[in-house]
C-alpha atoms as a PDB file:
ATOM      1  CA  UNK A   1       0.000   0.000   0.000  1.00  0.00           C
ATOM      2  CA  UNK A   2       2.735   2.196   0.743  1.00  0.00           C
ATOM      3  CA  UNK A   3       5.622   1.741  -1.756  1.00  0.00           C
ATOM      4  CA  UNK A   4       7.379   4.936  -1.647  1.00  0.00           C
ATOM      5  CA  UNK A   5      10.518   6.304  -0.027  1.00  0.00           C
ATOM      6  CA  UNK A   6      11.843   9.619   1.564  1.00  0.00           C
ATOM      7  CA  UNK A   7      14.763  10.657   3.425  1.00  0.00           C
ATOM      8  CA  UNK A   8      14.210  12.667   6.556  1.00  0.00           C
ATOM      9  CA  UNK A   9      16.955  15.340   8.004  1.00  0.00           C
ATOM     10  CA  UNK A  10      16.644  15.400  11.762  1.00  0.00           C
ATOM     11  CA  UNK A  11      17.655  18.629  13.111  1.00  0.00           C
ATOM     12  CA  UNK A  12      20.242  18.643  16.746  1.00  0.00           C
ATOM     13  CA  UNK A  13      22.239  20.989  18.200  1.00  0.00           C
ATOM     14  CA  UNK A  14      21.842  24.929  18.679  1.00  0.00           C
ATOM     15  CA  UNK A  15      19.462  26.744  16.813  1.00  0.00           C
ATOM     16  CA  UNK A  16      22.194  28.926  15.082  1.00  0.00           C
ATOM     17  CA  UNK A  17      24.642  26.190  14.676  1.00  0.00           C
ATOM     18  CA  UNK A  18      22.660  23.573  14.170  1.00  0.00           C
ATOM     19  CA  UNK A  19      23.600  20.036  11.960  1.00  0.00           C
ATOM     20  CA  UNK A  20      21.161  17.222  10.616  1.00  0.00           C
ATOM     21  CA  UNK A  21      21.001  13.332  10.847  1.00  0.00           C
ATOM     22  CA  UNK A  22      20.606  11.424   7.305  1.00  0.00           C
ATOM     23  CA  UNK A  23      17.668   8.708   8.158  1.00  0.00           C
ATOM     24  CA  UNK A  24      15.982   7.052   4.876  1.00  0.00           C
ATOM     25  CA  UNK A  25      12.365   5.529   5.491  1.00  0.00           C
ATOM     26  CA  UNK A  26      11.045   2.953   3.101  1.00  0.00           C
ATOM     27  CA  UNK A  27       7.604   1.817   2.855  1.00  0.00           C
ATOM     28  CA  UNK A  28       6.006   5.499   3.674  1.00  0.00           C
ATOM     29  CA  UNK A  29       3.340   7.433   1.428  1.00  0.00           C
ATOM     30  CA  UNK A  30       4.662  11.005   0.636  1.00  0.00           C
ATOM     31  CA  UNK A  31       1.901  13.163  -0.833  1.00  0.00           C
ATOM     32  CA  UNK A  32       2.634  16.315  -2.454  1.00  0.00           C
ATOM     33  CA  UNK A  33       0.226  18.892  -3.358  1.00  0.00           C
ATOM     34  CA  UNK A  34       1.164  22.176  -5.936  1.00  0.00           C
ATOM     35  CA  UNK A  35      -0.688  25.300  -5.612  1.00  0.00           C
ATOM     36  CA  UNK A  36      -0.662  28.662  -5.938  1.00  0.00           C
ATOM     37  CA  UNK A  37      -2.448  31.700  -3.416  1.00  0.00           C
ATOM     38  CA  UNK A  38      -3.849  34.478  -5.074  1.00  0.00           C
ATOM     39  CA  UNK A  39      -3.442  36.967  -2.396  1.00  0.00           C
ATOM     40  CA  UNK A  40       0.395  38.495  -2.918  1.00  0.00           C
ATOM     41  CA  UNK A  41       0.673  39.188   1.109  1.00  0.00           C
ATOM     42  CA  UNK A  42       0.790  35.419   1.618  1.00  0.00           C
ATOM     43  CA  UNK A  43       3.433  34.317  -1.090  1.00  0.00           C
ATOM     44  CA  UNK A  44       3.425  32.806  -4.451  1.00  0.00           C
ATOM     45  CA  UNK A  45       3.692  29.442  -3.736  1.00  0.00           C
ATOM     46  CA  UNK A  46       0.941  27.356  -1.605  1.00  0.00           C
ATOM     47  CA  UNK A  47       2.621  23.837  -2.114  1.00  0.00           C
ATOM     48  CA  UNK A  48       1.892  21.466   0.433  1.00  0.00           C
ATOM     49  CA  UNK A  49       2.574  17.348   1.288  1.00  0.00           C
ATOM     50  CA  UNK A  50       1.704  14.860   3.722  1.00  0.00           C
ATOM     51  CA  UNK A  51       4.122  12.648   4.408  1.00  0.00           C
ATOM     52  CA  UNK A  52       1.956   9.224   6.214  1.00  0.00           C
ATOM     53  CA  UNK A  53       4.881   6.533   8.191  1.00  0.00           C
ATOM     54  CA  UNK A  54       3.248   3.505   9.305  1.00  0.00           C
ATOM     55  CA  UNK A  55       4.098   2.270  12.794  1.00  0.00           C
ATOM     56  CA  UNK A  56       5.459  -0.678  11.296  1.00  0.00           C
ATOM     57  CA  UNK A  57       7.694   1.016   9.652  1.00  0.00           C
ATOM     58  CA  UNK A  58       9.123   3.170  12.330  1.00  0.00           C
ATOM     59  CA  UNK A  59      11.910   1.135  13.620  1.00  0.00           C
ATOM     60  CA  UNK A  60      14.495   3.738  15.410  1.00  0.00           C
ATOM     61  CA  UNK A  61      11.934   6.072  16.027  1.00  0.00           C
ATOM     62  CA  UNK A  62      12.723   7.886  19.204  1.00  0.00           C
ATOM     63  CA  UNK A  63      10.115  10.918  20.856  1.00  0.00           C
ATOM     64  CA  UNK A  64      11.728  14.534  20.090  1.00  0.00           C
ATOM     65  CA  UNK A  65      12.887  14.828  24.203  1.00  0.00           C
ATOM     66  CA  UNK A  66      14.757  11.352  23.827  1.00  0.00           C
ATOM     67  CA  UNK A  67      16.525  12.046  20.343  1.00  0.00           C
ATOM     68  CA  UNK A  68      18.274  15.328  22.062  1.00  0.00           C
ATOM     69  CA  UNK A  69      19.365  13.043  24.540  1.00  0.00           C
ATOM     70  CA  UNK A  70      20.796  10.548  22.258  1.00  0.00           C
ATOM     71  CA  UNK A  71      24.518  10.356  22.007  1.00  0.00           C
ATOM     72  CA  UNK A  72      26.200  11.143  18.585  1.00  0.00           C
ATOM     73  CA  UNK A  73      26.908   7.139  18.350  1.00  0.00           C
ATOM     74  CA  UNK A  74      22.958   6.518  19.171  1.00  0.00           C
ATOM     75  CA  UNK A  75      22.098   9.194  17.052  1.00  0.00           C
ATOM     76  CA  UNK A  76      23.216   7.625  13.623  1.00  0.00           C
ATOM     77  CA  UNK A  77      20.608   4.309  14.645  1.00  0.00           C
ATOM     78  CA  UNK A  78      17.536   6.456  15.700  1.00  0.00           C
ATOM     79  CA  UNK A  79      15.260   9.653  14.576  1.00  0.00           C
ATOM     80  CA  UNK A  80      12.531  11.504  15.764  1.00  0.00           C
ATOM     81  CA  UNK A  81       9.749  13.786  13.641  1.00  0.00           C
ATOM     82  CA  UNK A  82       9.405  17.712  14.934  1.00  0.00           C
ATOM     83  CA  UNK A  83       8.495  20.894  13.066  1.00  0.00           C
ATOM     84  CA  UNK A  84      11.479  22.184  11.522  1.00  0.00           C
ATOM     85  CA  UNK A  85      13.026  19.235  10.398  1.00  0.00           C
ATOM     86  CA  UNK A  86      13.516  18.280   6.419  1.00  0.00           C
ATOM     87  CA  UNK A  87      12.890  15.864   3.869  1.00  0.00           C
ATOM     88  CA  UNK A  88      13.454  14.950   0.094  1.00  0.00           C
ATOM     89  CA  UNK A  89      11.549  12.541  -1.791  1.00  0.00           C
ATOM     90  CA  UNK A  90      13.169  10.036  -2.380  1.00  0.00           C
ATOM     91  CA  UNK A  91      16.345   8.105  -1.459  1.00  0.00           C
ATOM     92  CA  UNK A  92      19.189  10.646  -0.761  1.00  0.00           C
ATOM     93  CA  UNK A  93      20.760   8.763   1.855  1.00  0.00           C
ATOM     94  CA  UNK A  94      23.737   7.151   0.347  1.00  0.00           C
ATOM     95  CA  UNK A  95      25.039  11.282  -0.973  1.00  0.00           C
ATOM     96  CA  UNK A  96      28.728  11.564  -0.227  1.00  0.00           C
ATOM     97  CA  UNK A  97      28.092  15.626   0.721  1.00  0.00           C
ATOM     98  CA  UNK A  98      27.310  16.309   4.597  1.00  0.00           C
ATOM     99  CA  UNK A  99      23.573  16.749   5.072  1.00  0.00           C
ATOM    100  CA  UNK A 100      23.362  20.077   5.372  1.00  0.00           C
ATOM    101  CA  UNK A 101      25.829  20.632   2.551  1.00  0.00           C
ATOM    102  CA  UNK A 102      23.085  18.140   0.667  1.00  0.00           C
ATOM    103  CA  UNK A 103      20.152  20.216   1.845  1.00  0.00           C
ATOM    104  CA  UNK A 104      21.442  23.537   0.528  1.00  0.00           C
ATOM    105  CA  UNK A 105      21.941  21.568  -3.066  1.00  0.00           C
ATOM    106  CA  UNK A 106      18.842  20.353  -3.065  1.00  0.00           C
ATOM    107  CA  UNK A 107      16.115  22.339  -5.849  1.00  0.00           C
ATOM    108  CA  UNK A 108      13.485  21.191  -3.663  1.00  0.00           C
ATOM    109  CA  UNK A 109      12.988  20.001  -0.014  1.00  0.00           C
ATOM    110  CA  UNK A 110      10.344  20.124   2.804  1.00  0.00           C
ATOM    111  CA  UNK A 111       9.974  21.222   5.763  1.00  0.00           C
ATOM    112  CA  UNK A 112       8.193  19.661   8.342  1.00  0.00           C
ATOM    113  CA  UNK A 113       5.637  21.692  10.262  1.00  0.00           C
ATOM    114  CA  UNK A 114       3.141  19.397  11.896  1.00  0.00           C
ATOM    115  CA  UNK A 115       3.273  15.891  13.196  1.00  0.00           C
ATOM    116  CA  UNK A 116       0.201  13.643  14.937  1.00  0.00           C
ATOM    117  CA  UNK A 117       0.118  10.528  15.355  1.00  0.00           C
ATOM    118  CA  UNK A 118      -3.186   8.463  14.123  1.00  0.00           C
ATOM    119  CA  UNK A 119      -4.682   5.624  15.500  1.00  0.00           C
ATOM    120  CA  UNK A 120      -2.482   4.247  18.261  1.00  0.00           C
ATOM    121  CA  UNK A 121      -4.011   1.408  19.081  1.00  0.00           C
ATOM    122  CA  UNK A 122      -5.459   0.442  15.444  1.00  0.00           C
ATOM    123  CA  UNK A 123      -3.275  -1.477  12.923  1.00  0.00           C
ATOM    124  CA  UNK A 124      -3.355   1.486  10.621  1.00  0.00           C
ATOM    125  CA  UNK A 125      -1.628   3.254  13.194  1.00  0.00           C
ATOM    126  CA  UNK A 126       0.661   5.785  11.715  1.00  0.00           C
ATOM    127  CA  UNK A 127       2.078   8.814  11.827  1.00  0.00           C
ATOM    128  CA  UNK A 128       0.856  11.501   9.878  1.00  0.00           C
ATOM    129  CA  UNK A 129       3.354  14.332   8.515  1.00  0.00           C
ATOM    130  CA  UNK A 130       2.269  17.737   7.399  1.00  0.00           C
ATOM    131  CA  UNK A 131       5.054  19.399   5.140  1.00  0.00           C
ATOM    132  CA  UNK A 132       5.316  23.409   3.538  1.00  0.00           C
ATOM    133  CA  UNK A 133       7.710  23.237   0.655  1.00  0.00           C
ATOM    134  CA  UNK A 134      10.835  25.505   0.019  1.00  0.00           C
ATOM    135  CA  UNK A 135      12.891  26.095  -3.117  1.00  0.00           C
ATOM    136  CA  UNK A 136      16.573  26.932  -3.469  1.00  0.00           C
ATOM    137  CA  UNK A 137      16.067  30.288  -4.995  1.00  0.00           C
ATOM    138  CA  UNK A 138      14.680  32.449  -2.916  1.00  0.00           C
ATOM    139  CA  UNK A 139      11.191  32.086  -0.531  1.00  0.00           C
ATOM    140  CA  UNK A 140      10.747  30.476   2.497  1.00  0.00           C
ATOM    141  CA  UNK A 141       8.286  27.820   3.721  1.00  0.00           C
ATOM    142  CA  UNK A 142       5.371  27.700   1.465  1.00  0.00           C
END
């Protein structure tokens, strides 16, 4: 059901000197959405995704407290989902640049700005991802 693949760029550290964690998750549904606002005062760009992670595929997930708790060492095997952290469609995982240096290449990423999670005790429990998009040139988070 879900076949598709995205890799996630947890954010640690201080806010001005922050760095990212490279985590790849298979077996997610990433669901982007174009559009465009009319209104100048609220941007150009109105593109949106959901990114949906099934429980069962959330090994290494970790809550946002324990992650910045988690050593460097520990870091590398877990990740956690908070607003403010990025993704790419796709699988970017194996990129021989540093994340951030892969991030700042990147034409198009996402950046996450809700997270619930659905259905805890169902087995379609999953998490459920809400993503405004940013381009390289210029703009912020649509």
């Amino acid at each position: 059901m879900f076949h598709d693949t995205v890799t996630l760029f947890c954010r640690f550290g201080p806010p001005r000197a922050e760095a990212f964690a490279r985590t790849v998750l298979h077996g997610v549904r990433f669901d982007g959405a174009a559009g465009a606002n009319t209104f100048p005062r609220y941007g150009k760009s109105a593109d949106r995704a959901l990114l949906y992670i099934p429980f069962s595929c959330a090994e290494g997930y970790v809550s946002p407290e324990a992650w910045d708790a988690l050593s460097p060492e520990k870091r590398s095997r877990h990740w956690t989902l908070r607003p403010g952290d990025v993704l790419l469609p796709g699988d970017a995982g194996h990129s021989p640049l540093a994340p951030s240096a892969q991030l700042a290449k990147a034409p198009v990423r996402y950046v996450l700005t809700t997270v619930d999670e659905k259905g805890t005790d169902s087995p379609l429990a999953h998490f459920e991802v809400g993503c405004g998009r940013i381009y390289r040139q210029g703009g912020g988070v649509a």
